[in-house]
N, C-alpha and C. Protein backbone atom coordinates (compact mmCIF):
# COMPACT_ATOMS: atom_id res chain seq x y z
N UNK A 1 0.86 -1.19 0.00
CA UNK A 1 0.00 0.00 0.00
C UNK A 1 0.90 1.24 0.00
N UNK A 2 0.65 1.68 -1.21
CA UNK A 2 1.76 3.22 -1.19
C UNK A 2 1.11 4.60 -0.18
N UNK A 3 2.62 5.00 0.86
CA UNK A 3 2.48 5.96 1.41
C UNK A 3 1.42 7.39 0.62
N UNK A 4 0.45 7.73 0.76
CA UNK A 4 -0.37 8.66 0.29
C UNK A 4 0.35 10.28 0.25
N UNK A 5 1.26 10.19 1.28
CA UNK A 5 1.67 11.12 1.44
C UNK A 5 2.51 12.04 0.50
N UNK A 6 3.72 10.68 0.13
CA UNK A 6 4.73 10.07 -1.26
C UNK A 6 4.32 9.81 -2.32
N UNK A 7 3.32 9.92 -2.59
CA UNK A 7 2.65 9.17 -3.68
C UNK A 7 2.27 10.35 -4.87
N UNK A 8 1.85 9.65 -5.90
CA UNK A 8 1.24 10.42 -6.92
C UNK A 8 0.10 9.36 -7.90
N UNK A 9 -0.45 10.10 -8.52
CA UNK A 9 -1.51 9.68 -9.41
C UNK A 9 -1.03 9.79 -10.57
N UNK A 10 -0.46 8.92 -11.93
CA UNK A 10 -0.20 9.00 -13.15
C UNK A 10 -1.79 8.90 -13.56
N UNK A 11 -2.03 9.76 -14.22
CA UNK A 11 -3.89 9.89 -15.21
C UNK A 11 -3.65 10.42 -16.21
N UNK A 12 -4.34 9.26 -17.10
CA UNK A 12 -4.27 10.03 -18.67
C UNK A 12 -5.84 10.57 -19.14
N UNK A 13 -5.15 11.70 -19.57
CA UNK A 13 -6.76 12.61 -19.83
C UNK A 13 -7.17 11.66 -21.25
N UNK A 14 -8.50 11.39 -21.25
CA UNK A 14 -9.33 10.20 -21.63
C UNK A 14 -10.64 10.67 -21.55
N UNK A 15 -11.43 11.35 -22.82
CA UNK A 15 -12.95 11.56 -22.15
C UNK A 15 -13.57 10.50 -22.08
N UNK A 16 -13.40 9.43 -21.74
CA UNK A 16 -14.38 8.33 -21.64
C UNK A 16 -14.03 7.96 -19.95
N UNK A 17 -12.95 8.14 -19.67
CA UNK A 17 -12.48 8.03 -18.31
C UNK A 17 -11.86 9.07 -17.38
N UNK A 18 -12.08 10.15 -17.56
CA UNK A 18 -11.72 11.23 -17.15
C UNK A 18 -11.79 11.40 -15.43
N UNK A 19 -13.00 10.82 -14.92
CA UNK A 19 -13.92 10.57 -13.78
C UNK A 19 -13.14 9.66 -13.08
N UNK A 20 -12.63 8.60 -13.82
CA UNK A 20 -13.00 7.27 -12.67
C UNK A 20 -11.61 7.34 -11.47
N UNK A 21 -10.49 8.41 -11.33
CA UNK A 21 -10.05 8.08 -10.20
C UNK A 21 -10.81 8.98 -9.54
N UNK A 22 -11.84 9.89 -9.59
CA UNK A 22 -12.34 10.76 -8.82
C UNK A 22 -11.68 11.78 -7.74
N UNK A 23 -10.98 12.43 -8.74
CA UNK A 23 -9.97 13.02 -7.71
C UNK A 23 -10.40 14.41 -7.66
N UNK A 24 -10.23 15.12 -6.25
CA UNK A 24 -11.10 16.31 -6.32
C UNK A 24 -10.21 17.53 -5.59
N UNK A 25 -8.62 16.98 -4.99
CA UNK A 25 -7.53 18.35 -5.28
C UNK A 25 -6.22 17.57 -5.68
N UNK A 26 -5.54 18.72 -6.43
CA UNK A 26 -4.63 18.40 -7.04
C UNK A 26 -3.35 19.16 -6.21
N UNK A 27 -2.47 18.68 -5.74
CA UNK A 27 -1.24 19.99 -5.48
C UNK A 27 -0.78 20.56 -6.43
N UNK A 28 0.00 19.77 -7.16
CA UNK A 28 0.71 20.24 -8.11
C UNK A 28 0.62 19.60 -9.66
N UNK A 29 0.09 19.97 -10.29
CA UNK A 29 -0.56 20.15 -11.85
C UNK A 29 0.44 20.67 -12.82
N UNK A 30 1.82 19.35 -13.35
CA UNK A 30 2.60 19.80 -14.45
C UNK A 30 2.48 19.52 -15.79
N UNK A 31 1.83 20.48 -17.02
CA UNK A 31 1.50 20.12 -17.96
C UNK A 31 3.01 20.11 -18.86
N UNK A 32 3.47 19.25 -19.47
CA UNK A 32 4.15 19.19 -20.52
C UNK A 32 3.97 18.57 -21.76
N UNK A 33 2.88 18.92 -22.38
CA UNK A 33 2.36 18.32 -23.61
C UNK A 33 2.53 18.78 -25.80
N UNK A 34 3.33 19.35 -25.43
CA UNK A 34 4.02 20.03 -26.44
C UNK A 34 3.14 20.48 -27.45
N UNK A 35 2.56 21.70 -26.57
CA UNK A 35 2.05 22.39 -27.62
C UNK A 35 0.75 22.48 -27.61
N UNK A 36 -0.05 21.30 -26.90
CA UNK A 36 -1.82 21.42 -26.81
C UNK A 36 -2.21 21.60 -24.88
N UNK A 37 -1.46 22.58 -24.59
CA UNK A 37 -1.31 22.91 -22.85
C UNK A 37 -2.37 23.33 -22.73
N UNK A 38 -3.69 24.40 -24.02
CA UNK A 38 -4.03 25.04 -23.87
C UNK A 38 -5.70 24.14 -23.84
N UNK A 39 -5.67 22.99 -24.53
CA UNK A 39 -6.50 21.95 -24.50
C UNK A 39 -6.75 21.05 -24.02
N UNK A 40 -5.18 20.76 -23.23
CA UNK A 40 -5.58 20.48 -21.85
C UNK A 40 -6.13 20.94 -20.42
N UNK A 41 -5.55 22.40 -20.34
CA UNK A 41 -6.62 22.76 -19.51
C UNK A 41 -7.60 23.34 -19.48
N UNK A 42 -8.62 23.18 -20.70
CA UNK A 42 -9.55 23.39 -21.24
C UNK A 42 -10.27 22.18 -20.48
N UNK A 43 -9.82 21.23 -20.26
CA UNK A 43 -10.54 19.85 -20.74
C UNK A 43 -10.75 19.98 -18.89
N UNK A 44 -10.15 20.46 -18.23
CA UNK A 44 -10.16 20.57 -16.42
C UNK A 44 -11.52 21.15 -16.11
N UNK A 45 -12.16 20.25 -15.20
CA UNK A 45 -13.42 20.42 -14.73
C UNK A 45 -13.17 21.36 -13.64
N UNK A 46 -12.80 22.40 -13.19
CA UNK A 46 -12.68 23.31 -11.96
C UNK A 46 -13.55 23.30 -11.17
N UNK A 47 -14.60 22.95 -11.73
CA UNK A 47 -15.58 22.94 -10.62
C UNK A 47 -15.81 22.06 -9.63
N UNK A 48 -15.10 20.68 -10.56
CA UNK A 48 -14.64 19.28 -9.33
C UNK A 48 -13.88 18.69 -9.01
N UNK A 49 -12.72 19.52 -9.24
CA UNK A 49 -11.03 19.69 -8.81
C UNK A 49 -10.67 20.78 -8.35
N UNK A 50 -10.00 20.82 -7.27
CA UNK A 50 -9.12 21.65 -6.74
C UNK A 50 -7.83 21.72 -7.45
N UNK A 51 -7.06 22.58 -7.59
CA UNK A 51 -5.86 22.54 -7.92
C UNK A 51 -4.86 23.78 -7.32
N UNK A 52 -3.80 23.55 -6.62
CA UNK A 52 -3.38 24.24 -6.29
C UNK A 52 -2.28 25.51 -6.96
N UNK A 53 -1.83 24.66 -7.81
CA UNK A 53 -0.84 25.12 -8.42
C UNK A 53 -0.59 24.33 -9.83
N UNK A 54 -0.07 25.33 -11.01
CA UNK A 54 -0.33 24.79 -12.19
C UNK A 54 0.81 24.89 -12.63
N UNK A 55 1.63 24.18 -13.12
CA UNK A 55 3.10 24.72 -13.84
C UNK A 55 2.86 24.43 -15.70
N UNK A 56 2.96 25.07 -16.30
CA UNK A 56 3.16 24.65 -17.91
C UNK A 56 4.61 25.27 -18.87
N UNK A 57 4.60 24.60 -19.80
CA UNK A 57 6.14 25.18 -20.93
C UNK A 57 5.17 26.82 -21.55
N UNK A 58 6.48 27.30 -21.49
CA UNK A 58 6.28 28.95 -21.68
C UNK A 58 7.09 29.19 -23.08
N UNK A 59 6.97 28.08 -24.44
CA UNK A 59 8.03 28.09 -25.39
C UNK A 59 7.79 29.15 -26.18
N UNK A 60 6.24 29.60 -26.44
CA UNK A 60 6.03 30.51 -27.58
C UNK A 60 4.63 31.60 -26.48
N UNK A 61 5.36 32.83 -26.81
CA UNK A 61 4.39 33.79 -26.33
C UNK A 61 3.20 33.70 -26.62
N UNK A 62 2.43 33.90 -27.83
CA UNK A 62 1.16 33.50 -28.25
C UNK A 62 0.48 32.65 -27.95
N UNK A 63 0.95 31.42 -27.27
CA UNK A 63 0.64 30.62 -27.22
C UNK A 63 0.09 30.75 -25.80
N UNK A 64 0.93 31.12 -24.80
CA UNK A 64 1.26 31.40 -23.40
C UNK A 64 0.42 32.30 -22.75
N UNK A 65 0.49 33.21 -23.57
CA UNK A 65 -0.93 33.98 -23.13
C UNK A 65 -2.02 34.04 -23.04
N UNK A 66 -2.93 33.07 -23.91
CA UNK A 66 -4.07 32.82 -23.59
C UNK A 66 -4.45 31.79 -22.50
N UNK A 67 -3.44 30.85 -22.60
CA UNK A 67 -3.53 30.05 -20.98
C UNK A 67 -3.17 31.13 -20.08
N UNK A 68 -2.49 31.80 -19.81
CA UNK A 68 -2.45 32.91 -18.78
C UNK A 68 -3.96 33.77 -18.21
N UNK A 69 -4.67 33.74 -19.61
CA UNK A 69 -5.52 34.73 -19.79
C UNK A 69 -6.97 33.38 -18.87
N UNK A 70 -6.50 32.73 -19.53
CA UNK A 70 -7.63 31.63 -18.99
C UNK A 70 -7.24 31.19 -17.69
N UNK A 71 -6.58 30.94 -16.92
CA UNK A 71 -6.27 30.54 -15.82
C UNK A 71 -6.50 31.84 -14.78
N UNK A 72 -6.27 32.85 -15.10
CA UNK A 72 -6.61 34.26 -14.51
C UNK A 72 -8.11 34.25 -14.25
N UNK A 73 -8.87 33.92 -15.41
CA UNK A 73 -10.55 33.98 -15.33
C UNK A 73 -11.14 32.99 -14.62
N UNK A 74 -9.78 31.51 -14.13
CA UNK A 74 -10.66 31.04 -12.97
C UNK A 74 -10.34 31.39 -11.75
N UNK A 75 -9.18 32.57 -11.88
CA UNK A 75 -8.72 32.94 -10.27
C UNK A 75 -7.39 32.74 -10.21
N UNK A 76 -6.49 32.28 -10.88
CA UNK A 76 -5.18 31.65 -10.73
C UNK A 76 -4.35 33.12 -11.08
N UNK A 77 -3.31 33.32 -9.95
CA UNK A 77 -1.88 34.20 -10.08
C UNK A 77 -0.93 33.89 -10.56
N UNK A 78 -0.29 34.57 -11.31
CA UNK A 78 1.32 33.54 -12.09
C UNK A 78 2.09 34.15 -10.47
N UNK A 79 3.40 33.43 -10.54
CA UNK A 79 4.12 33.99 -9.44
C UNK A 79 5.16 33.50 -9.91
N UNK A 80 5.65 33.29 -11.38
CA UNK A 80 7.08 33.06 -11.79
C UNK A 80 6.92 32.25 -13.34
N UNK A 81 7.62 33.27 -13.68
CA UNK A 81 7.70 32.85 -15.02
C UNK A 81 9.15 32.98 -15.96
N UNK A 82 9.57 31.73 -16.43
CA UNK A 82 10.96 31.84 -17.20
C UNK A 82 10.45 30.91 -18.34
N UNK A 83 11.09 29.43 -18.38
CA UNK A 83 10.76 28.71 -19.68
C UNK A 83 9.49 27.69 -19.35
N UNK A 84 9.24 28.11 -17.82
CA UNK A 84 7.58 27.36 -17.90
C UNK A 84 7.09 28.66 -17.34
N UNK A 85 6.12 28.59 -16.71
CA UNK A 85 5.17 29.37 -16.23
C UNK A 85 4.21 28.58 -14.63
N UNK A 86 4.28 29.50 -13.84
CA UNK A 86 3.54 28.81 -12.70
C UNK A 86 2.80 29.55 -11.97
N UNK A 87 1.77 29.05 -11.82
CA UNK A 87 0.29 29.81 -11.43
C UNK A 87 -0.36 29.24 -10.55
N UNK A 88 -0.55 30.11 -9.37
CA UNK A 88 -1.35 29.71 -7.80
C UNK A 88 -2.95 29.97 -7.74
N UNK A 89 -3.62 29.44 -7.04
CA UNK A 89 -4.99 29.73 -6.66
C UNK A 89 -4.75 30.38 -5.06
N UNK A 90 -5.53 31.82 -4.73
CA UNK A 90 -4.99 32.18 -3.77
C UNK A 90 -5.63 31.88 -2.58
N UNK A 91 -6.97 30.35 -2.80
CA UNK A 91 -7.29 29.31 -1.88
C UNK A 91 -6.52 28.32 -1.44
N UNK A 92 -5.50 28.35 -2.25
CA UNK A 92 -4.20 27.11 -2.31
C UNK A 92 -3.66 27.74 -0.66
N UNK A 93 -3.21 26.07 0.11
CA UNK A 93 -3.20 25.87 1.36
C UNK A 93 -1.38 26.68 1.08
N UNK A 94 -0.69 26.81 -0.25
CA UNK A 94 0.66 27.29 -0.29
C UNK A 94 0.99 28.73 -0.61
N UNK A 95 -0.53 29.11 -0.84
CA UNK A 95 -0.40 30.93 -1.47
C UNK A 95 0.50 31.39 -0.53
N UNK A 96 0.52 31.57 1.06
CA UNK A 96 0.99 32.31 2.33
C UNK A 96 2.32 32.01 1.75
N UNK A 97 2.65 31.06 1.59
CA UNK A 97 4.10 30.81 1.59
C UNK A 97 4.96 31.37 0.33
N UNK A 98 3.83 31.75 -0.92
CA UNK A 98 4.49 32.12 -2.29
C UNK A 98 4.43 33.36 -1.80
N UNK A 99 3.95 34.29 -1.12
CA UNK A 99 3.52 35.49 -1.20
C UNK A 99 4.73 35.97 0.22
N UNK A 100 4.79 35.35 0.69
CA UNK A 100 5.69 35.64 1.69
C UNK A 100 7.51 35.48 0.92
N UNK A 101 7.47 34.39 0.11
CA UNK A 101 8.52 34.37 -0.41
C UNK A 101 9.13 35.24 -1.81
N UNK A 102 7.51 35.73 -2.39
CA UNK A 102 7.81 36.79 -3.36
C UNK A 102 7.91 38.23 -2.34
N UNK A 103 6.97 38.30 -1.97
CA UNK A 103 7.24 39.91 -1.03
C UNK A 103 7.74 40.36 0.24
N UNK A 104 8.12 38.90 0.60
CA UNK A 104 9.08 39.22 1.88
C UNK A 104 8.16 38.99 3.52
């Protein structure tokens, strides 16, 4: 029985199975899908996932910005951006700690 603590969930986005581990928060959410980041989190039910934090590849501006733009409209803050991009919910149990470590 794997430590829960240690552990992680490998899930492949699947609309026929999207549901069945029923998972309803996420900590940490790393998209690396080259190029369809923006259709994947399209495909995120927000309304029955939590997610705390989102990291994605930041390769092409155009691209980058409208996931920016969309993740903003569900509430999400970037708080660092170089060749990925990473974005908090400021319900996330870790905001105190990004915000303390960006502003002191």
């Amino acid at each position: 029985m794997p430590n829960t603590h240690d552990s992680y969930v490998d899930v492949r986005i699947n609309k026929y199975r999207k549901d069945e581990h029923q998972i309803q928060h996420i900590h940490y959410l790393s998209i690396d899908v080259e190029g369809a980041e923006m259709a994947v989190i399209q495909s995120i039910h927000f309304d029955k996932v939590f997610i705390d934090v989102i990291g994605f590849e930041n390769n092409y501006f155009d691209v980058s910005v409208p996931i920016v733009e969309y993740l903003q409209s569900k509430g999400y803050i970037m708080f660092h951006k170089s060749q990925d991009i990473f974005m908090i919910h400021p319900k996330s149990i870790f905001y105190s700690n990004i915000q303390s470590l960006l502003f002191g």
